[in-house]
C-alpha atoms as a PDB file:
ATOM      1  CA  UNK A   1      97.999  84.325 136.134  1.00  0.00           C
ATOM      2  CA  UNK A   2      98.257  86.807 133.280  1.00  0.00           C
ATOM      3  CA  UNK A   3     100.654  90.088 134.157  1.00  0.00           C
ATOM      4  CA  UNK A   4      97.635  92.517 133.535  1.00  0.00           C
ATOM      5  CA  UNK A   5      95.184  90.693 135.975  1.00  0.00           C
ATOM      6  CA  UNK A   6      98.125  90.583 138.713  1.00  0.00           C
ATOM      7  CA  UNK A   7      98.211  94.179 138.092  1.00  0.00           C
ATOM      8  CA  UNK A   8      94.750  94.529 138.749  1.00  0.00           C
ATOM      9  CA  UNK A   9      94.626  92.597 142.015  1.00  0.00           C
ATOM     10  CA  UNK A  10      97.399  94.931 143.538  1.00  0.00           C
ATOM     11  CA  UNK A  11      95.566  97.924 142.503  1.00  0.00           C
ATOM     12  CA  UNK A  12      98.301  98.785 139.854  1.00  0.00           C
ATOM     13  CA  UNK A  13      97.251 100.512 136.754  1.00  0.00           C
ATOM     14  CA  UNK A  14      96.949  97.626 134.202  1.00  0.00           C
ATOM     15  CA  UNK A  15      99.271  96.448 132.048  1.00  0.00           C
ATOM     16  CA  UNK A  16      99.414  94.348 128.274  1.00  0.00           C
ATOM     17  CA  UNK A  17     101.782  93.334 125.981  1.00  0.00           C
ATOM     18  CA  UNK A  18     102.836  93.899 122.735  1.00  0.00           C
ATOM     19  CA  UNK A  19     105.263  92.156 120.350  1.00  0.00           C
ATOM     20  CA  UNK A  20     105.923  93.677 116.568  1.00  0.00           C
ATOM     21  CA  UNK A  21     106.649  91.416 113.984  1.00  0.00           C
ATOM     22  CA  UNK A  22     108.805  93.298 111.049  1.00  0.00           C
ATOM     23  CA  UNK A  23     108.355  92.051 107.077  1.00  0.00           C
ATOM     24  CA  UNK A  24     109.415  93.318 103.570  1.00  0.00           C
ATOM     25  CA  UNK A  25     113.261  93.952 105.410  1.00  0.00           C
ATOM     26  CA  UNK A  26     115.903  94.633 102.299  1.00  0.00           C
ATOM     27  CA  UNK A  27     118.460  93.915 104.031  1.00  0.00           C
ATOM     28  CA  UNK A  28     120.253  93.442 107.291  1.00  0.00           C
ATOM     29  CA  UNK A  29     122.351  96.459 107.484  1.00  0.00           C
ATOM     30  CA  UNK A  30     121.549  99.204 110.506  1.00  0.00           C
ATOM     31  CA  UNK A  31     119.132  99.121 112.500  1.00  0.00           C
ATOM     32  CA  UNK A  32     115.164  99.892 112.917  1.00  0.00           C
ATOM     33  CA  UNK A  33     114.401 102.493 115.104  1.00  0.00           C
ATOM     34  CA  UNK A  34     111.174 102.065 116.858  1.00  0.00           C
ATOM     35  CA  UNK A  35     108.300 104.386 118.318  1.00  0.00           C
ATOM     36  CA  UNK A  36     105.712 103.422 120.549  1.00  0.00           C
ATOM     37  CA  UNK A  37     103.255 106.256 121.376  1.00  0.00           C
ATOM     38  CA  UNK A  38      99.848 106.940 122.936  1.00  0.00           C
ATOM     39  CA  UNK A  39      99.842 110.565 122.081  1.00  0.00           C
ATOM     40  CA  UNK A  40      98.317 111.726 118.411  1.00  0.00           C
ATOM     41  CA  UNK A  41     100.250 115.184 117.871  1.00  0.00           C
ATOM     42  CA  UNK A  42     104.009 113.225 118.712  1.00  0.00           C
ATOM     43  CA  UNK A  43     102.929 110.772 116.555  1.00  0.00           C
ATOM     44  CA  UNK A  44     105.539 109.587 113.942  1.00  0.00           C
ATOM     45  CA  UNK A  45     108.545 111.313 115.653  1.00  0.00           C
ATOM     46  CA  UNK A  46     107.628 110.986 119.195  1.00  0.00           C
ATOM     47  CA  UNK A  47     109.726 114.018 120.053  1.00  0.00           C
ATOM     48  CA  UNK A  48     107.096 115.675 121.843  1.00  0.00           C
ATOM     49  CA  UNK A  49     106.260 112.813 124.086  1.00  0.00           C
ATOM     50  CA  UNK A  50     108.556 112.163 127.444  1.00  0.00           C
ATOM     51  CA  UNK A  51     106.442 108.827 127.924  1.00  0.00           C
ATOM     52  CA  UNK A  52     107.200 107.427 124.590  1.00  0.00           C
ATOM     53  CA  UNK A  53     109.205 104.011 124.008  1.00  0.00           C
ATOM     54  CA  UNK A  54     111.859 104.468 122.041  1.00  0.00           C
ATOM     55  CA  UNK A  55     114.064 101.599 121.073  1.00  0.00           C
ATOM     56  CA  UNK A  56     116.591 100.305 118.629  1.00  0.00           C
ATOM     57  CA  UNK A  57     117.443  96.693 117.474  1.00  0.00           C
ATOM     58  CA  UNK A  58     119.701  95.565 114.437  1.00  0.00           C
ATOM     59  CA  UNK A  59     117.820  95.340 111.267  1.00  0.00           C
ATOM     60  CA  UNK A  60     118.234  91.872 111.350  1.00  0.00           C
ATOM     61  CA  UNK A  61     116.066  91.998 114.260  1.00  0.00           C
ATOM     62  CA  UNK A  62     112.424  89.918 112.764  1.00  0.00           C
ATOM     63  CA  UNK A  63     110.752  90.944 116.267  1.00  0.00           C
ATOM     64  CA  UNK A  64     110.232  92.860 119.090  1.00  0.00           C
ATOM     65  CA  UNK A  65     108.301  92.366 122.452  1.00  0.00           C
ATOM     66  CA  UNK A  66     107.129  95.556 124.933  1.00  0.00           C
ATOM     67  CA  UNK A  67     106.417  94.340 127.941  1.00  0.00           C
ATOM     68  CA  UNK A  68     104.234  96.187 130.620  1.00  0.00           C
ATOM     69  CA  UNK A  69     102.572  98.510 128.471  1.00  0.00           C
ATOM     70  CA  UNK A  70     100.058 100.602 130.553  1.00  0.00           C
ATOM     71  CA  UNK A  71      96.296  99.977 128.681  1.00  0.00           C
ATOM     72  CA  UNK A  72      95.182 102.105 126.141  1.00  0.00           C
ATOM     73  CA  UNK A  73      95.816 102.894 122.223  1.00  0.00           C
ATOM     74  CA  UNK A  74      98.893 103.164 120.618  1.00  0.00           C
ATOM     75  CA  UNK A  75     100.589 103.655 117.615  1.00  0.00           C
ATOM     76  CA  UNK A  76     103.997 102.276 116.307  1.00  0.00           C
ATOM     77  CA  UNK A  77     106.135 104.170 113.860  1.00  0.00           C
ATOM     78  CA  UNK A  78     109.523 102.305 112.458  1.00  0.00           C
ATOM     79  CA  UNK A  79     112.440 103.421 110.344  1.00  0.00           C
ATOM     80  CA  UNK A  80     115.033 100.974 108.663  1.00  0.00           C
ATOM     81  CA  UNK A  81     117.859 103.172 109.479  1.00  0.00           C
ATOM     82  CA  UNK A  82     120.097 101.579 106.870  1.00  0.00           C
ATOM     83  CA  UNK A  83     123.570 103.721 107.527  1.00  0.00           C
ATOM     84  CA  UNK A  84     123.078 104.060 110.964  1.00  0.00           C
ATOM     85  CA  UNK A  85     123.177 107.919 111.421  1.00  0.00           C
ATOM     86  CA  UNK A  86     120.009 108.062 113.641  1.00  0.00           C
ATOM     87  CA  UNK A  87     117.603 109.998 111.207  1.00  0.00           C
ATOM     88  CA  UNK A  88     115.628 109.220 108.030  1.00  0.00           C
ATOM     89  CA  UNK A  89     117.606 109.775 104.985  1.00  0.00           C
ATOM     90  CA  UNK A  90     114.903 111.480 101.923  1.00  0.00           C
ATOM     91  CA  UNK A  91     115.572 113.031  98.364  1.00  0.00           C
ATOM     92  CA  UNK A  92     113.279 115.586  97.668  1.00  0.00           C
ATOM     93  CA  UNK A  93     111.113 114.768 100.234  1.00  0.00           C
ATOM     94  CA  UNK A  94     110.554 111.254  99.656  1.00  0.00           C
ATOM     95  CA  UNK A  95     112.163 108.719 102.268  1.00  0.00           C
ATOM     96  CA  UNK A  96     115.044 106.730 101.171  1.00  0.00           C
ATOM     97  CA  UNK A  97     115.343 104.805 103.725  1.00  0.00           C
ATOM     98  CA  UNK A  98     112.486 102.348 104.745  1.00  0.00           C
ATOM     99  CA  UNK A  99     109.597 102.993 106.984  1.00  0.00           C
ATOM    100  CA  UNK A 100     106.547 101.363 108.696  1.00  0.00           C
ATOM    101  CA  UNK A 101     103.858 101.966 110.944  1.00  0.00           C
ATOM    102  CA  UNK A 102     101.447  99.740 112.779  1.00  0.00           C
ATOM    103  CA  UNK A 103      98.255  98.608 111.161  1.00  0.00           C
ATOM    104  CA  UNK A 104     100.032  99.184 107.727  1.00  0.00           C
ATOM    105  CA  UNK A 105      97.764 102.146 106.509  1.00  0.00           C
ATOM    106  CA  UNK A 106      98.076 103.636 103.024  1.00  0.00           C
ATOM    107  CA  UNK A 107     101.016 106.532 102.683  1.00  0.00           C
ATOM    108  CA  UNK A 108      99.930 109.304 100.677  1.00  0.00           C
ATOM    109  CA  UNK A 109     101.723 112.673 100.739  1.00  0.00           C
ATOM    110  CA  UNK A 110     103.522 112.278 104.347  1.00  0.00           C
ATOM    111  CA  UNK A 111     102.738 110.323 107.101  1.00  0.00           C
ATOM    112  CA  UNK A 112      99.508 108.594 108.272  1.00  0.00           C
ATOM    113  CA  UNK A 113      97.636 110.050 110.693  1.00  0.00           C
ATOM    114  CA  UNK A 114      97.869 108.533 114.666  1.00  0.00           C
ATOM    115  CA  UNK A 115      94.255 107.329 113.875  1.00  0.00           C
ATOM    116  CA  UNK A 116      94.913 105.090 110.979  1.00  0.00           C
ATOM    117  CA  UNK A 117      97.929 103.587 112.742  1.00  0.00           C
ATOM    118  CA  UNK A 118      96.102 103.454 116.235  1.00  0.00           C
ATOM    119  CA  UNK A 119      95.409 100.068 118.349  1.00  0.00           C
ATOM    120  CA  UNK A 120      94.377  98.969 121.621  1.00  0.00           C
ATOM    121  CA  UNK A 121      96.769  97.033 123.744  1.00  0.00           C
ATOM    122  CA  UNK A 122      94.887  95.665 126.883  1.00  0.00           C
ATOM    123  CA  UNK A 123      95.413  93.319 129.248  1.00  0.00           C
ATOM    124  CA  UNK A 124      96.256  90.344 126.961  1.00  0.00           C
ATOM    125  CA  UNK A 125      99.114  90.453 124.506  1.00  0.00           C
ATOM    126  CA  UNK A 126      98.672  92.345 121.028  1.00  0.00           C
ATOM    127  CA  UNK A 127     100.144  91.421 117.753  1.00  0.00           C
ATOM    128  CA  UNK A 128     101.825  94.051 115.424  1.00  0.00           C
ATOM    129  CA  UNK A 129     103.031  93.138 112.029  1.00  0.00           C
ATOM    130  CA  UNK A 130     104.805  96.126 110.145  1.00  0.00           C
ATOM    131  CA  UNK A 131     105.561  95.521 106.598  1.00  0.00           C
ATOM    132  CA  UNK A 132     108.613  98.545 105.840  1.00  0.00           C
ATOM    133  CA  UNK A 133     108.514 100.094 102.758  1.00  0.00           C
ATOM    134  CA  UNK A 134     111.209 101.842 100.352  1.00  0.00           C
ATOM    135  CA  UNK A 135     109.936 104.431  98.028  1.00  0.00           C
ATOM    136  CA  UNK A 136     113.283 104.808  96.158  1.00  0.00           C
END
């Protein structure tokens, strides 16, 4: 039996999964820090939300699985924190360090919104791949 529909029989709030697949990686050095949020205004940093997830892996890392996710939309932000010093390195503005988000929407000036990165996990188990980009 599925995790979410156990969590509906015990009167639980329900529960999904969600695994992100990373691609476009230029190397192996550092580590990608990851942001899982369901709120739109914390949405890239996820400083303003105590419930975010907040993990990192070594950039070597091709996936990542969040298990017991309550229901509901999300959106994923990623940096490829190359040298390790916890914060995304720009020049002028303009990220030197790579970046992702879920869905893959365009980048314009700045970040996407939390709408064009925003999907539903439910009960089953949702896919994210994140393709990271470098602008310089």
């Amino acid at each position: 039996m599925a995790v979410g529909c156990l969590a509906l029989l015990g009167g639980m709030t329900p529960v999904g999964q969600l695994e992100v697949d990373f691609a476009g990686m230029r190397s192996a050095k550092g580590v990608l820090r990851i942001c899982v949020t369901r709120k739109a205004d914390a949405f890239p940093s996820c400083r303003d939300d105590p419930n975010a997830i907040r993990r990192n892996v070594p950039a070597s890392t091709a996936s990542t699985r969040f298990d017991a996710l309550p229901t509901g939309d999300y959106a994923v932000a990623v940096i490829h924190d190359a040298n390790g010093n916890a914060k995304l390195d720009t020049m002028f503005g303009i990220p030197k360090e790579g970046f992702g988000f879920s869905r893959n929407p365009a980048i314009r000036l700045g970040p996407p919104s939390f709408s064009s990165a925003q999907f539903p996990v439910t009960t089953g188990a949702e896919k994210q791949q994140i393709r990271i980009r470098y602008l310089l």
